[in-house]
C-alpha atoms as a PDB file:
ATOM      1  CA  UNK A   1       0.000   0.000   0.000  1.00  0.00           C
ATOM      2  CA  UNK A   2       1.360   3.246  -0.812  1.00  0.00           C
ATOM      3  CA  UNK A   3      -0.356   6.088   1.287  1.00  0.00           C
ATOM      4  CA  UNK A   4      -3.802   4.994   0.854  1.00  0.00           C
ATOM      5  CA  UNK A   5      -6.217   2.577  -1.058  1.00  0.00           C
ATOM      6  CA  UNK A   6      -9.962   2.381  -0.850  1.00  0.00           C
ATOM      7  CA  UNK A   7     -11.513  -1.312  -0.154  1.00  0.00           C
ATOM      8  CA  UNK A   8     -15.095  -2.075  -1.752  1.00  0.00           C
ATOM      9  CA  UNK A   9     -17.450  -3.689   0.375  1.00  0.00           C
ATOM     10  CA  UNK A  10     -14.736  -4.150   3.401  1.00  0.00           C
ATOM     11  CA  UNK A  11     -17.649  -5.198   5.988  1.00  0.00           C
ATOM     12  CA  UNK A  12     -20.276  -7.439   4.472  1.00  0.00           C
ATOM     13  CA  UNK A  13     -24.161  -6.910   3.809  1.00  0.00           C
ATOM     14  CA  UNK A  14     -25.068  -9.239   6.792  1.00  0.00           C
ATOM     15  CA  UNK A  15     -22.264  -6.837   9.150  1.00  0.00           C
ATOM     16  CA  UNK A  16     -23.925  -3.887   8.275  1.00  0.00           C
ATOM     17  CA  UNK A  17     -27.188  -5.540   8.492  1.00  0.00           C
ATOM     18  CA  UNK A  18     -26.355  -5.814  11.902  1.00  0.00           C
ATOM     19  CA  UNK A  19     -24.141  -2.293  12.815  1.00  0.00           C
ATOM     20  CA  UNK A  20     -26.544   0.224  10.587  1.00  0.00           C
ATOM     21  CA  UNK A  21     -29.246  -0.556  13.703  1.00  0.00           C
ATOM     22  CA  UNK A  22     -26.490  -0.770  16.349  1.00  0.00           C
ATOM     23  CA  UNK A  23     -25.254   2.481  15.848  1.00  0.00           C
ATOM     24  CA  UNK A  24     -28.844   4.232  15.525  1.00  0.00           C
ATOM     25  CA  UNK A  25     -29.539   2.106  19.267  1.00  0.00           C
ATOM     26  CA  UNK A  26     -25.701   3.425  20.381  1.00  0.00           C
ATOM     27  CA  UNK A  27     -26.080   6.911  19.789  1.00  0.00           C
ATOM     28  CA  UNK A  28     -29.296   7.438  21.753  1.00  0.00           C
ATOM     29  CA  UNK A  29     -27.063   6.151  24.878  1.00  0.00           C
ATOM     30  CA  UNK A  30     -25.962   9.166  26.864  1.00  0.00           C
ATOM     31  CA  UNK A  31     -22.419   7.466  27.164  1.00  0.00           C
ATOM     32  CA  UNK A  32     -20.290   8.985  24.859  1.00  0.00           C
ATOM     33  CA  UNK A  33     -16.680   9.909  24.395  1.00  0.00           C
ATOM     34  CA  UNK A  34     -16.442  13.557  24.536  1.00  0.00           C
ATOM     35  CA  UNK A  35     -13.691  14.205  21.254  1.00  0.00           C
ATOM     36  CA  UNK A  36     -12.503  17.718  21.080  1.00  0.00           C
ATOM     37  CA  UNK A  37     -11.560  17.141  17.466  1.00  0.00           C
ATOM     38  CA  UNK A  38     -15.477  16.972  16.716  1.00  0.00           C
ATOM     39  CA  UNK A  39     -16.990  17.785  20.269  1.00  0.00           C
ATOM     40  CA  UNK A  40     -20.970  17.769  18.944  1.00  0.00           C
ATOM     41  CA  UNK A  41     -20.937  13.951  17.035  1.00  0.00           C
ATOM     42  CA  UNK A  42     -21.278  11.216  19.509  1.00  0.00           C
ATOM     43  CA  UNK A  43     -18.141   9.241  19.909  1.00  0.00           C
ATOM     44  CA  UNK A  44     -17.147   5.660  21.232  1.00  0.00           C
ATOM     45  CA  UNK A  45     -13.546   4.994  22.230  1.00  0.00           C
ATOM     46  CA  UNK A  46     -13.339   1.090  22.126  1.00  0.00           C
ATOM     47  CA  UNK A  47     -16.712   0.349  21.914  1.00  0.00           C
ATOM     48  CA  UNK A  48     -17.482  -3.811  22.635  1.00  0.00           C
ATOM     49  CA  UNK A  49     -18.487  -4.298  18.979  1.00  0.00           C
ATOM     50  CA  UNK A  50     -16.451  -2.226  17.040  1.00  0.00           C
ATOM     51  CA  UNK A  51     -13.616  -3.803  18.743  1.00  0.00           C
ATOM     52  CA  UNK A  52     -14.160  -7.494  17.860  1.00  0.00           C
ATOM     53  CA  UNK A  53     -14.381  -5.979  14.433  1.00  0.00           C
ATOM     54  CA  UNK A  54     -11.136  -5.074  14.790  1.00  0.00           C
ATOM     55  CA  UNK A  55      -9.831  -7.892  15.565  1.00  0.00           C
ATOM     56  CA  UNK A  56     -11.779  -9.990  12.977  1.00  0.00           C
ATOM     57  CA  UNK A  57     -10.578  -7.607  10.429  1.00  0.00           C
ATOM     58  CA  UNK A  58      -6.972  -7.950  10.817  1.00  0.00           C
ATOM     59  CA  UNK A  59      -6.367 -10.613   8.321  1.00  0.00           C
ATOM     60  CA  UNK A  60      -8.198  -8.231   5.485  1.00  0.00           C
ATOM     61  CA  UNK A  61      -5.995  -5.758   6.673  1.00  0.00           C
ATOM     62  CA  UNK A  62      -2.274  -7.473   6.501  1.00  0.00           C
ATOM     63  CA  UNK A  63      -3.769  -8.762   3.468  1.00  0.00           C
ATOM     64  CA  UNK A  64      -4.664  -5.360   1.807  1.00  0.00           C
ATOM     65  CA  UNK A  65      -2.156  -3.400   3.109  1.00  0.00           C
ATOM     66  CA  UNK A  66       0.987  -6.151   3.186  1.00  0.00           C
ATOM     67  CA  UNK A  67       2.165  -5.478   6.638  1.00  0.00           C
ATOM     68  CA  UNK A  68       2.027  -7.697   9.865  1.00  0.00           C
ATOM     69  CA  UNK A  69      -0.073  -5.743  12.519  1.00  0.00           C
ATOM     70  CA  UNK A  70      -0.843  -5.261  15.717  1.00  0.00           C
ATOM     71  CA  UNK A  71      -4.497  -3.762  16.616  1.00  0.00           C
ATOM     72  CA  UNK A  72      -4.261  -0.883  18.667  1.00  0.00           C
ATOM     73  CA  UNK A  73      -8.081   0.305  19.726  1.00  0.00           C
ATOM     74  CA  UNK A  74     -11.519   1.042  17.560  1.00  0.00           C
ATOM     75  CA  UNK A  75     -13.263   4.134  17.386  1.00  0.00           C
ATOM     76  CA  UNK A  76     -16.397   5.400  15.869  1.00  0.00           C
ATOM     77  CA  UNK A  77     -18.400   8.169  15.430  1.00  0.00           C
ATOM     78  CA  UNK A  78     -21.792   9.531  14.586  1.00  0.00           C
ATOM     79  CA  UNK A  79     -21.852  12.695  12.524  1.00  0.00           C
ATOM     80  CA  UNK A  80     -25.001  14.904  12.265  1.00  0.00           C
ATOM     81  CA  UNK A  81     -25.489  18.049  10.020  1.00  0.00           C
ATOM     82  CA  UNK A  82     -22.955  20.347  10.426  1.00  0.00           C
ATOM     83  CA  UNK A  83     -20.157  18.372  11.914  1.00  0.00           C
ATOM     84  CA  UNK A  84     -16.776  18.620   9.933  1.00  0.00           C
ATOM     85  CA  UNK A  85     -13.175  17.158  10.262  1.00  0.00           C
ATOM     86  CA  UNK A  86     -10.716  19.258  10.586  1.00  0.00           C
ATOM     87  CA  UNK A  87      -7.600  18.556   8.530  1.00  0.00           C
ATOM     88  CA  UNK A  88      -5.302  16.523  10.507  1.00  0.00           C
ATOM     89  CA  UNK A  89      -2.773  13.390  10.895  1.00  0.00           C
ATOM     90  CA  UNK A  90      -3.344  10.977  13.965  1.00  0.00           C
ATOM     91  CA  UNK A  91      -1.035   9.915  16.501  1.00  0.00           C
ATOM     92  CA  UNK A  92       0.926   7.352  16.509  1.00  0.00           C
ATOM     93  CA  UNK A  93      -1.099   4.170  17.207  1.00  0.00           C
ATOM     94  CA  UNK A  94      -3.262   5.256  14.226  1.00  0.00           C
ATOM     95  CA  UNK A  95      -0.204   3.935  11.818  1.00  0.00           C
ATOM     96  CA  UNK A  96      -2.407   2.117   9.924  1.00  0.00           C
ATOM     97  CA  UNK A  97      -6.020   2.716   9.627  1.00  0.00           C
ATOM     98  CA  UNK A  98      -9.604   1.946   8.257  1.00  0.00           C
ATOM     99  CA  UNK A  99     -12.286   4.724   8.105  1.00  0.00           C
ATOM    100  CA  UNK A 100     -15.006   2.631   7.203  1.00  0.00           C
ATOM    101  CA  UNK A 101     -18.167   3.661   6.117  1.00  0.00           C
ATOM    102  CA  UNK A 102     -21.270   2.033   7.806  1.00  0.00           C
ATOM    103  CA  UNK A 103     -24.650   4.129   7.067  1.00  0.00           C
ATOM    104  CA  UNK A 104     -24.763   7.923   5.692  1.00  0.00           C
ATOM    105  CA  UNK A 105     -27.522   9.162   4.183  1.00  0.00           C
ATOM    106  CA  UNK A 106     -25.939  11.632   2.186  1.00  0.00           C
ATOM    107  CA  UNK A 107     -22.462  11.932   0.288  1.00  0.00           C
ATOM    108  CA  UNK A 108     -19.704  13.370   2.067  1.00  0.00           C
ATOM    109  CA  UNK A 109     -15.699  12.670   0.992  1.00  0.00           C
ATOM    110  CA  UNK A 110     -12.782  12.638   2.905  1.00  0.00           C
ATOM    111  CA  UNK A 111      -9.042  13.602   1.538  1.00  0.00           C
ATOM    112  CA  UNK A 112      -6.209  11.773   2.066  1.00  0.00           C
ATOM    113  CA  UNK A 113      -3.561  14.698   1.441  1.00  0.00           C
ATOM    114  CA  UNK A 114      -4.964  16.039  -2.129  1.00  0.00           C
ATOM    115  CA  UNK A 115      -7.068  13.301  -3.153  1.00  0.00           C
ATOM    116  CA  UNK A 116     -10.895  13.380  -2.683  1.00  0.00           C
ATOM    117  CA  UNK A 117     -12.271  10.046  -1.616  1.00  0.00           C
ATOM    118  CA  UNK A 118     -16.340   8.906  -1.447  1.00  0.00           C
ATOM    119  CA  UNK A 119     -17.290   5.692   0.291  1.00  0.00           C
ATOM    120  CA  UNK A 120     -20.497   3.923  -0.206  1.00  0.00           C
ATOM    121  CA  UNK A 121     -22.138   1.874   2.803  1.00  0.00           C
ATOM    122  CA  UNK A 122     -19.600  -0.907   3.534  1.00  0.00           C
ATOM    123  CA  UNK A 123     -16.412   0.438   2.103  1.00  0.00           C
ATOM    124  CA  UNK A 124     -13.213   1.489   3.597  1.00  0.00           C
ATOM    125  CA  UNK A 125     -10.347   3.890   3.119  1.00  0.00           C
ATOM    126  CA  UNK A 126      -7.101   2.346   4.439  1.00  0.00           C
ATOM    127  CA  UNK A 127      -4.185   4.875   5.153  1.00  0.00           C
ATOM    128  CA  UNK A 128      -1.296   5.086   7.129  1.00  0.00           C
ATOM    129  CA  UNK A 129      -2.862   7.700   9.735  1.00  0.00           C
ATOM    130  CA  UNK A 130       0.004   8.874  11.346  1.00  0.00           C
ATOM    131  CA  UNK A 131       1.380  10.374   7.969  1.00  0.00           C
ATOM    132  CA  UNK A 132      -1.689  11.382   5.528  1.00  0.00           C
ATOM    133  CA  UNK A 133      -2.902  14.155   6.317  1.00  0.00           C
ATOM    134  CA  UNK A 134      -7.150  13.846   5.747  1.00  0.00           C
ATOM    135  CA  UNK A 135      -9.757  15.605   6.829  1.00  0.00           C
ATOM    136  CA  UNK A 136     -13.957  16.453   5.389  1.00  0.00           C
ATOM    137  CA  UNK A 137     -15.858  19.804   5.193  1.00  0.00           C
ATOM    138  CA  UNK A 138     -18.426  20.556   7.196  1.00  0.00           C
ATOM    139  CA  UNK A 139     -21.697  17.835   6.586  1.00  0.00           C
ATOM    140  CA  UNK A 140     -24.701  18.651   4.853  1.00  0.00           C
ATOM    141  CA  UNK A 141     -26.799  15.914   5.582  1.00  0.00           C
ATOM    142  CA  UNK A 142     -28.463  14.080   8.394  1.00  0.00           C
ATOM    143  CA  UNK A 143     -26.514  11.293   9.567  1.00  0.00           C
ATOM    144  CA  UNK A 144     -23.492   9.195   9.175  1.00  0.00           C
ATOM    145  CA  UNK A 145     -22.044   6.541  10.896  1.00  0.00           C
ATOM    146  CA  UNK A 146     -18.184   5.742  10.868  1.00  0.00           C
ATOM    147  CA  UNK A 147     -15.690   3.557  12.164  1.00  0.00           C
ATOM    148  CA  UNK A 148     -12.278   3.420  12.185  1.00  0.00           C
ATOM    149  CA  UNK A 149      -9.913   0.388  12.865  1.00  0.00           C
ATOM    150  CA  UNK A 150      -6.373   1.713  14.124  1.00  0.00           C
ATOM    151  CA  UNK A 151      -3.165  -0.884  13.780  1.00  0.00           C
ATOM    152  CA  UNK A 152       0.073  -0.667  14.707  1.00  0.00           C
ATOM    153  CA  UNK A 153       3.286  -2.343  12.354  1.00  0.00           C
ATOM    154  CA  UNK A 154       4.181  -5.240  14.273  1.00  0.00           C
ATOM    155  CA  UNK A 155       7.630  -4.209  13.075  1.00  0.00           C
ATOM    156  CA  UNK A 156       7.687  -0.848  13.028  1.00  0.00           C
ATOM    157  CA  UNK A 157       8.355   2.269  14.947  1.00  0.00           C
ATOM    158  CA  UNK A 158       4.844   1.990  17.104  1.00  0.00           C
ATOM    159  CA  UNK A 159       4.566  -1.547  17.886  1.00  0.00           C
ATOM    160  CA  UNK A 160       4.439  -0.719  21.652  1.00  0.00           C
ATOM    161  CA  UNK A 161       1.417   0.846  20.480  1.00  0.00           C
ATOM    162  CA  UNK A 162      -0.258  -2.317  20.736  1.00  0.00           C
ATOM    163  CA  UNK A 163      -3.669  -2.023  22.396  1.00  0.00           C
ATOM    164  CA  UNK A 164      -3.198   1.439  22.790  1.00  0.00           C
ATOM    165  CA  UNK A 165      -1.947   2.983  25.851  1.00  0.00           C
ATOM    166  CA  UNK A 166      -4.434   5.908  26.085  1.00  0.00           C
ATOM    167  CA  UNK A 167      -6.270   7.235  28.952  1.00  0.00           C
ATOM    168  CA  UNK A 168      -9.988   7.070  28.349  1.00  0.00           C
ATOM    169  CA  UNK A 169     -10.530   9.446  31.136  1.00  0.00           C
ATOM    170  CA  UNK A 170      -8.938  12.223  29.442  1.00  0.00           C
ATOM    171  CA  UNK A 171     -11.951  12.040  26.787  1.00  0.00           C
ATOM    172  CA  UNK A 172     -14.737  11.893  29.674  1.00  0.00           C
ATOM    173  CA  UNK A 173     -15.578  15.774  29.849  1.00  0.00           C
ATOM    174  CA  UNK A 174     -18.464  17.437  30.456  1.00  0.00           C
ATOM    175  CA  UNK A 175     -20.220  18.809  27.209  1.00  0.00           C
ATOM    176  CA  UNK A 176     -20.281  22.281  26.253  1.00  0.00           C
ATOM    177  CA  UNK A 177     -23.769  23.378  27.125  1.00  0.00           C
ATOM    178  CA  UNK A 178     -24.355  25.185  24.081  1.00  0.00           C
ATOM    179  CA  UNK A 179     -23.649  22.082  22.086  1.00  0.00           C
ATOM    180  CA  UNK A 180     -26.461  20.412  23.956  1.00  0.00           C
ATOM    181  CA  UNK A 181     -29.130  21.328  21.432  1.00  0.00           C
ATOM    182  CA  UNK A 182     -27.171  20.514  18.634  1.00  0.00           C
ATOM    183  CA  UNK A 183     -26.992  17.055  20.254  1.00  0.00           C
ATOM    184  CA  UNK A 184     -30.433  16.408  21.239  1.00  0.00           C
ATOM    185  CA  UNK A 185     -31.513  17.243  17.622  1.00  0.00           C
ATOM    186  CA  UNK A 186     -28.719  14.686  16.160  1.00  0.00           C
ATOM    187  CA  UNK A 187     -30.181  12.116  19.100  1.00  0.00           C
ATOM    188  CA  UNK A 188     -33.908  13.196  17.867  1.00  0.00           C
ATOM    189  CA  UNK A 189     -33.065  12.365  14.315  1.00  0.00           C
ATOM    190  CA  UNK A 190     -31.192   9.075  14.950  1.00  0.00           C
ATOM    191  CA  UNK A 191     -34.126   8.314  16.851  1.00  0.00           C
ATOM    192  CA  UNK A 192     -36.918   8.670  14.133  1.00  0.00           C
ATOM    193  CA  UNK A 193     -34.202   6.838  11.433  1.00  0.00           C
ATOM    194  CA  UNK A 194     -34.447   3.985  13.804  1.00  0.00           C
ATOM    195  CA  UNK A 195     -38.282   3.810  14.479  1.00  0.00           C
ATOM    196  CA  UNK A 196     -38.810   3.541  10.568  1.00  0.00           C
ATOM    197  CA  UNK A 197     -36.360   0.694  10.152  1.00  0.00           C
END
């Protein structure tokens, strides 16, 4: 893999099947990981699902990408209208990475450094995090749902990366109260995309 390469139909119809409803159930939990990078979108730092996906990924992923790896931690994330990602490169037990696209109900690309990338429900961009820089502007649509997988090179700079040696704590703050609306609205409309399903 050179800096990045996009994977068609990375989790199955019968996985997403299963996560599209998952997340939708997730995000109307009050338990979420409080990420300054995108403080309003619910977050989940190792969430119990997304991280046996993870792990039952990581033969697709020394496969696709060529390298040996260790899995560091999952991560995913709920963005509502509005919500952007600011242009950025990820630490280093992000060395290589999925963003994997689970439900959106609208188009909305990513760059990995000057190329423009669109996923459809299923697919995955894989990237070495800690060096492409990627980011999205600022969502026009209702709701997405994205993962990301995170790997370390088993022999590589970051290997004592493995299962990430993060503090969860440090993303437990309290909410900014002026993003509380924005929140309950994103909560409200995951709630009525669930109720029709």
């Amino acid at each position: 893999m050179k800096d990045f390469k996009v994977v068609k139909n990375f989790l199955s119809k019968e996985e997403l099947k299963l996560l599209q409803p998952y997340c939708y159930n997730r995000i109307l939990n009050d338990n979420w990981t409080y990420d300054p990078q995108c403080p309003v979108a619910p977050s989940f730092y190792n969430d119990a699902m997304m991280t046996v996906l993870l792990k039952s990924k990581l033969t697709l992923m020394e496969k696709e990408t060529g390298l040996e790896l260790f899995p560091t931690y999952s991560y995913w994330r709920y963005y509502g209208y509005d919500n952007d990602l600011h242009t950025h490169i990820d630490r280093n037990s992000c060395e290589v990475s999925a963003s994997v696209c689970i439900k959106k109900s609208h188009d909305w690309p990513i760059h990995m450094n000057t190329t423009w990338v669109e996923l459809e429900e299923g697919d995955a961009v894989l990237y070495f995090g800690a060096k492409v820089v990627h980011g999205r502007k600022p969502f026009k649509g209702d709701g997405m749902a994205q993962c990301f997988f995170h790997y370390v090179n088993k022999n590589g700079p970051y290997a004592n990366h493995v299962g990430d040696r993060i503090n969860e704590n440090q993303f437990r703050k309290k909410i900014d109260p002026k993003d509380l609306k924005r929140i309950k609205e994103i909560k409200k409309k995951a709630y009525a995309k669930n109720n029709r399903n």
